[in-house]
C-alpha atoms as a PDB file:
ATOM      1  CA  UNK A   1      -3.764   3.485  10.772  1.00  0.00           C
ATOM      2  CA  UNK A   2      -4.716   3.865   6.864  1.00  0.00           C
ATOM      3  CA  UNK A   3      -2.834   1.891   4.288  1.00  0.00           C
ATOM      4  CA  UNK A   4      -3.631   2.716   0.540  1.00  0.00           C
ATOM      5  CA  UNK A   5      -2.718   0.416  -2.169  1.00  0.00           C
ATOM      6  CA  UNK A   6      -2.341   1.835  -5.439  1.00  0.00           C
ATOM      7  CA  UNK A   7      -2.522   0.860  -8.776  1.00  0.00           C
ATOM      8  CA  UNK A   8      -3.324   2.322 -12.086  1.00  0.00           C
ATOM      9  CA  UNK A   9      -6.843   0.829 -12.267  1.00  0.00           C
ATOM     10  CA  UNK A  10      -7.745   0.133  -8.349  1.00  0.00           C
ATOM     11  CA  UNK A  11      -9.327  -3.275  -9.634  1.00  0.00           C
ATOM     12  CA  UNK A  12      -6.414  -5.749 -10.301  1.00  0.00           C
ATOM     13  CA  UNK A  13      -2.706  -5.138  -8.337  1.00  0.00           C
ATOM     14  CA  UNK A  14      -4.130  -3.051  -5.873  1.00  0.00           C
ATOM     15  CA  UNK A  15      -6.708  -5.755  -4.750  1.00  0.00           C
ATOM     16  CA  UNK A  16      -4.274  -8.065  -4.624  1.00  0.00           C
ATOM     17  CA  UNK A  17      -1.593  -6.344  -2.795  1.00  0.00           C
ATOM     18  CA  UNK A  18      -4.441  -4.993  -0.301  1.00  0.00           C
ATOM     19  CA  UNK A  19      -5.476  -8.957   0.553  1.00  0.00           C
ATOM     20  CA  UNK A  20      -1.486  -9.808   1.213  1.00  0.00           C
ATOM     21  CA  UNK A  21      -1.209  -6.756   3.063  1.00  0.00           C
ATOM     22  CA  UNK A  22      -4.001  -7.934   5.317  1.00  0.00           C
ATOM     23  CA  UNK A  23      -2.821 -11.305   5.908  1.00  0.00           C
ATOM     24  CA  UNK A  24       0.218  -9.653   6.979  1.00  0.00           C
ATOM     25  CA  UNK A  25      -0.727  -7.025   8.945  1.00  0.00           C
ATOM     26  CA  UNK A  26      -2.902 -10.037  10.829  1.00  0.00           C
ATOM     27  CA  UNK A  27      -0.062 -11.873  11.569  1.00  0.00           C
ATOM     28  CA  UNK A  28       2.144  -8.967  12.616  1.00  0.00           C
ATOM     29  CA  UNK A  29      -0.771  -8.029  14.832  1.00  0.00           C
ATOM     30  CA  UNK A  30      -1.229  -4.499  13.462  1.00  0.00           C
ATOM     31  CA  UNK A  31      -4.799  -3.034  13.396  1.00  0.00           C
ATOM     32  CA  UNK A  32      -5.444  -1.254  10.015  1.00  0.00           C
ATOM     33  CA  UNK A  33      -7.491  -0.169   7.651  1.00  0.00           C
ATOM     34  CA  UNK A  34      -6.544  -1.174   4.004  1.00  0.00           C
ATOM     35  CA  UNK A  35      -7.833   1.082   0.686  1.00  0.00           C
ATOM     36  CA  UNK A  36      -7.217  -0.578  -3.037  1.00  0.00           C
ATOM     37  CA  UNK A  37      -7.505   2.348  -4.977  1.00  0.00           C
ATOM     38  CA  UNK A  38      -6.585   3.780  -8.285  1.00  0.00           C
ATOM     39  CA  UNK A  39      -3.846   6.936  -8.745  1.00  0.00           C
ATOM     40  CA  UNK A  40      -6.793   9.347  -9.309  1.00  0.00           C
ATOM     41  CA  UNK A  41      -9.156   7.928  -5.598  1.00  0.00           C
ATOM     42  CA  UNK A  42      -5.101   7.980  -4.101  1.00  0.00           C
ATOM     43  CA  UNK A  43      -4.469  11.551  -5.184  1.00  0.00           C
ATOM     44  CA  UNK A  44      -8.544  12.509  -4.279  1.00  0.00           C
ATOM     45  CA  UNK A  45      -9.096  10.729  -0.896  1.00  0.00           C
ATOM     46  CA  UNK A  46      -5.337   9.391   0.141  1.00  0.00           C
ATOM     47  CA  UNK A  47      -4.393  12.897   2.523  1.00  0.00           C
ATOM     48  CA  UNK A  48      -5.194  10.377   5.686  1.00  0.00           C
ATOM     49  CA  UNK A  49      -2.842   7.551   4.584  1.00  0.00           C
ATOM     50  CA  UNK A  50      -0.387   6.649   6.745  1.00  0.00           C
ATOM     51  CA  UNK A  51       1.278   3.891   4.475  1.00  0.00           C
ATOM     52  CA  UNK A  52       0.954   3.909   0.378  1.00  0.00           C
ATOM     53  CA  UNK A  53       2.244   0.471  -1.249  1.00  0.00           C
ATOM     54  CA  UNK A  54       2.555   0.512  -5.498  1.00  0.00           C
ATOM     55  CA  UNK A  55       4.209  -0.766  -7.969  1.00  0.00           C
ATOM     56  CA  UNK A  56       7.869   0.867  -8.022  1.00  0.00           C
ATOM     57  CA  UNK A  57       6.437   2.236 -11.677  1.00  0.00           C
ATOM     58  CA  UNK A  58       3.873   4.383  -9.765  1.00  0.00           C
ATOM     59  CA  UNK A  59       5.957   5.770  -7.145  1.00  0.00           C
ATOM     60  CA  UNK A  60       6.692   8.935  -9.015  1.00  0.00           C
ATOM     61  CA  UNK A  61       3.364   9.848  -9.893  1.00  0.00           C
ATOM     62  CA  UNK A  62       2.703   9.400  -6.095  1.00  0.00           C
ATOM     63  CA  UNK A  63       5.321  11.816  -4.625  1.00  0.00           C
ATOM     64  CA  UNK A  64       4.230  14.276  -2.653  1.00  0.00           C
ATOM     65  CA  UNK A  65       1.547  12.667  -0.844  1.00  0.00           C
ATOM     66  CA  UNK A  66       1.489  12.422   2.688  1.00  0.00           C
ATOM     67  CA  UNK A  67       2.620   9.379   4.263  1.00  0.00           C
ATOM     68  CA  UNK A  68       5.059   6.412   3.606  1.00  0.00           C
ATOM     69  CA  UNK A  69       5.218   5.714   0.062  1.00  0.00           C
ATOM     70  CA  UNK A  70       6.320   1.961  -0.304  1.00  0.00           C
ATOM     71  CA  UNK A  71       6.929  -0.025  -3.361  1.00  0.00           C
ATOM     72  CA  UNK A  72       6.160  -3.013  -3.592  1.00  0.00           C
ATOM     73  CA  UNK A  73       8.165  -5.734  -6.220  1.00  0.00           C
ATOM     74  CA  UNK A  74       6.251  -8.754  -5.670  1.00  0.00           C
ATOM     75  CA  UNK A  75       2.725  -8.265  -5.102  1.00  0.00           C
ATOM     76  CA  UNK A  76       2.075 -12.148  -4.010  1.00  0.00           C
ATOM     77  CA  UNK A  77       5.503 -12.161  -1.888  1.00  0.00           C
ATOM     78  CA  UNK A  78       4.515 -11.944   1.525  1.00  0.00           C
ATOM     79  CA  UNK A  79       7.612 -12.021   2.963  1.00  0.00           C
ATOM     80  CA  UNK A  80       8.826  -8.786   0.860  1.00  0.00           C
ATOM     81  CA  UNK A  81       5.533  -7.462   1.851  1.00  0.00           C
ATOM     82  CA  UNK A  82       6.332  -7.871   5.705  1.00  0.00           C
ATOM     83  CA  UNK A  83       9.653  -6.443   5.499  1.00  0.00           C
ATOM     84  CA  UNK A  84       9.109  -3.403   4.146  1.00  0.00           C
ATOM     85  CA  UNK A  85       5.861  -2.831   5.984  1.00  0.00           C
ATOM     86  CA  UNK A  86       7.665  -3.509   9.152  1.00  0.00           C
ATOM     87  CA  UNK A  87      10.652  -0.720   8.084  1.00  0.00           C
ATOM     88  CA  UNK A  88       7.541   1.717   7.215  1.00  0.00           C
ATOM     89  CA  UNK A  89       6.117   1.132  10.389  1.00  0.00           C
ATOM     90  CA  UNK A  90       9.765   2.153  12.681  1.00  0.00           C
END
């Protein structure tokens, strides 16, 4: 599985919401490989992404990718992070 996380830069939220994701996806037992990225690397190289997570600002210029876009509220909120990667995963 490929999980992008998206910001505008790929250097600051996207890092950060990649390294939760991780810790996450650890604990939930789920194998996959998470991408920081910015919109333009999402848009480029994001066609194999299962899962995108953003901020809920960047979800429109995101539509019409392919996979699960996911917004995200609290970047540092694990628990928010875990629930709606667990609804994207169903």
């Amino acid at each position: 599985m490929k999980i992008l996380s998206v910001c505008g830069m790929g250097i600051g939220t996207s890092v950060l919401l990649k390294m939760n994701a991780e810790k996450v996806l650890e604990a939930m037992g789920v194998q996959a490989e998470v991408v920081a990225a910015d919109i333009t690397k999402a848009k480029r190289d994001g066609e194999g992404a299962d899962i995108i997570l953003t901020t809920p600002e960047l979800v429109v210029l995101l539509e019409g990718m392919p996979g699960k876009i996911v917004p995200i509220e609290h970047v540092f909120d694990l628990t928010e992070i875990r629930q709606k990667l667990t609804a994207a995963l169903l």
